[in-house]
Protein backbone atom coordinates (compact mmCIF):
# COMPACT_ATOMS: atom_id res chain seq x y z
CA UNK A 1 -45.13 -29.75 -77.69
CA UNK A 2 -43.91 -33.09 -75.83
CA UNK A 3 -44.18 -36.33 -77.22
CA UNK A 4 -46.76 -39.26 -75.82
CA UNK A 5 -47.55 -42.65 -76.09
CA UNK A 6 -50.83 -43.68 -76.20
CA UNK A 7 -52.23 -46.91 -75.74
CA UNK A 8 -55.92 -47.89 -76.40
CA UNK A 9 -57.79 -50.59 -76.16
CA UNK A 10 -60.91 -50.57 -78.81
CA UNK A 11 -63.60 -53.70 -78.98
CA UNK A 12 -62.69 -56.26 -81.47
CA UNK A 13 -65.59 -55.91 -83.46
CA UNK A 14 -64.34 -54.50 -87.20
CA UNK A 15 -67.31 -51.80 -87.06
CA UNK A 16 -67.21 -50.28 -83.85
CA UNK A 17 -63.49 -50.52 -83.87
CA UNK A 18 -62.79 -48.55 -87.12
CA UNK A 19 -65.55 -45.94 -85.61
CA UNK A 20 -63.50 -45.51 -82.03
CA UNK A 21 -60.18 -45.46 -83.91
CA UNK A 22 -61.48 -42.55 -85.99
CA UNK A 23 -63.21 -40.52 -83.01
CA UNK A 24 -59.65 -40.99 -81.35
CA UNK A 25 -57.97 -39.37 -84.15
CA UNK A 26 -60.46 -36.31 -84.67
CA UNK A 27 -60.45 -35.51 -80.95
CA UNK A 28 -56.80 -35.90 -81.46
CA UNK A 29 -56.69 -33.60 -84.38
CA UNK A 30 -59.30 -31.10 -82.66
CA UNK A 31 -56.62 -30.45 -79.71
CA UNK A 32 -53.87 -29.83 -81.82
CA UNK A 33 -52.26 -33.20 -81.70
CA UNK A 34 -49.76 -34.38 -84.15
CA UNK A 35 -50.19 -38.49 -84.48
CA UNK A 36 -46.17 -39.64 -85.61
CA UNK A 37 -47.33 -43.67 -86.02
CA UNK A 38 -49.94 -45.64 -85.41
CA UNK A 39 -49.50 -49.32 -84.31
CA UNK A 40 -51.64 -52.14 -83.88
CA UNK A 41 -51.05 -54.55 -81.20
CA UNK A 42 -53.50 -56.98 -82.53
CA UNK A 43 -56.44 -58.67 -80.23
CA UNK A 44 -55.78 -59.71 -76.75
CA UNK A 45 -57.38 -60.59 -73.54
CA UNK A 46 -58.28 -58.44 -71.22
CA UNK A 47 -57.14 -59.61 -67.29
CA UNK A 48 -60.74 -58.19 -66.37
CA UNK A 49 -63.97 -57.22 -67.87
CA UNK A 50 -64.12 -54.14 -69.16
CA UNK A 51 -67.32 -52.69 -70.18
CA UNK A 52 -68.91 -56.32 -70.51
CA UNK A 53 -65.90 -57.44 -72.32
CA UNK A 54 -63.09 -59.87 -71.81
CA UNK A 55 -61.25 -59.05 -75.60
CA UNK A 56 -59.89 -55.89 -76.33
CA UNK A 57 -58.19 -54.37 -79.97
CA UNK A 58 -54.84 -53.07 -78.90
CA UNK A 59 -53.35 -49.72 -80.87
CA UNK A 60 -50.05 -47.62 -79.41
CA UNK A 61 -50.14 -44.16 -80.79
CA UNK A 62 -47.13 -42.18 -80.24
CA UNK A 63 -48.13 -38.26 -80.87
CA UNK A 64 -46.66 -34.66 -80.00
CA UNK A 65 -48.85 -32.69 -77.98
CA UNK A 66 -49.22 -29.44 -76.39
CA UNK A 67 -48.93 -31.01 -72.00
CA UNK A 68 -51.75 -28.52 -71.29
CA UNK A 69 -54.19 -30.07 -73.54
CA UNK A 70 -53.94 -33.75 -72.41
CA UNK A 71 -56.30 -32.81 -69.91
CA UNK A 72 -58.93 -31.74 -72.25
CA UNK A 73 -58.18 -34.77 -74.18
CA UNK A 74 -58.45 -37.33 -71.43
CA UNK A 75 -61.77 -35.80 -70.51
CA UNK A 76 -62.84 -36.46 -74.21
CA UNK A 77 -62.22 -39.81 -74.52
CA UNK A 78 -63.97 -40.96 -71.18
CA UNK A 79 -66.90 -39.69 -72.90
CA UNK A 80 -66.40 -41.92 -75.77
CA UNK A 81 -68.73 -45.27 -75.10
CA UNK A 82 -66.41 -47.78 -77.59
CA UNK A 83 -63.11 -47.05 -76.43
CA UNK A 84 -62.86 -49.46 -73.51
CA UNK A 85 -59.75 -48.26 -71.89
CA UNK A 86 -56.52 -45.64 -72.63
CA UNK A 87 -53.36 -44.09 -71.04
CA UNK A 88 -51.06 -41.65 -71.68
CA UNK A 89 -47.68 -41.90 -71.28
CA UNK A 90 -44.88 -39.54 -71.53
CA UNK A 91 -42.03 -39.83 -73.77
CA UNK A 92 -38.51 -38.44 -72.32
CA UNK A 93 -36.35 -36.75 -74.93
C-alpha cells in the first residue's frame, strides 16, 4: 500500500456536499482504501467554472492505497455528478 493525497473539490451547498463527501469515502472503502485524516480547506473560488460553478468546498484526504487500484478509483469518481473536481497525489516515504 502507498500513501496519497487527495484533494477534492465538492459544491458548497451543505446537502449535496455531505452526499459527495460520503460517496467519496464508500468508493474509497470499496477499493480497499485506508482514509488516515480528513481535512477541510473551507470554501474557495474556483479560477474557472466548473460544472456551472465558480465556488467549490475544498477537502485534502491523505489515504494508503493499494497503486493498482487508483485506477479503478479515478474511474469511479468521474462518474460521480457532485464532485466537481479531484487529484491524486503521491506521497514519498
Amino acid at each position: 500500500m502507498r500513501k496519497y493525497e487527495l484533494m477534492a473539490i465538492f459544491p458548497i451547498e451543505e446537502d449535496l456536499s455531505k452526499a459527495a463527501q460520503d460517496a467519496v469515502r464508500a468508493t474509497l472503502g470499496e477499493f480497499g482504501a485506508e482514509i488516515e485524516s480528513e481535512e477541510p480547506y473551507g470554501d474557495r473560488d474556483l479560477w474557472y467554472d466548473v460544472k456551472k460553478r465558480n465556488k467549490g468546498r475544498f477537502v485534502l484526504f491523505n489515504i494508503k492505497v493499494n497503486p493498482a487500484k487508483v485506477i479503478e478509483i479515478d474511474r469511479q469518481f468521474k462518474l460521480q455528478k457532485d464532485l466537481l473536481k479531484f487529484l491524486f497525489v503521491r506521497v514519498d516515504e
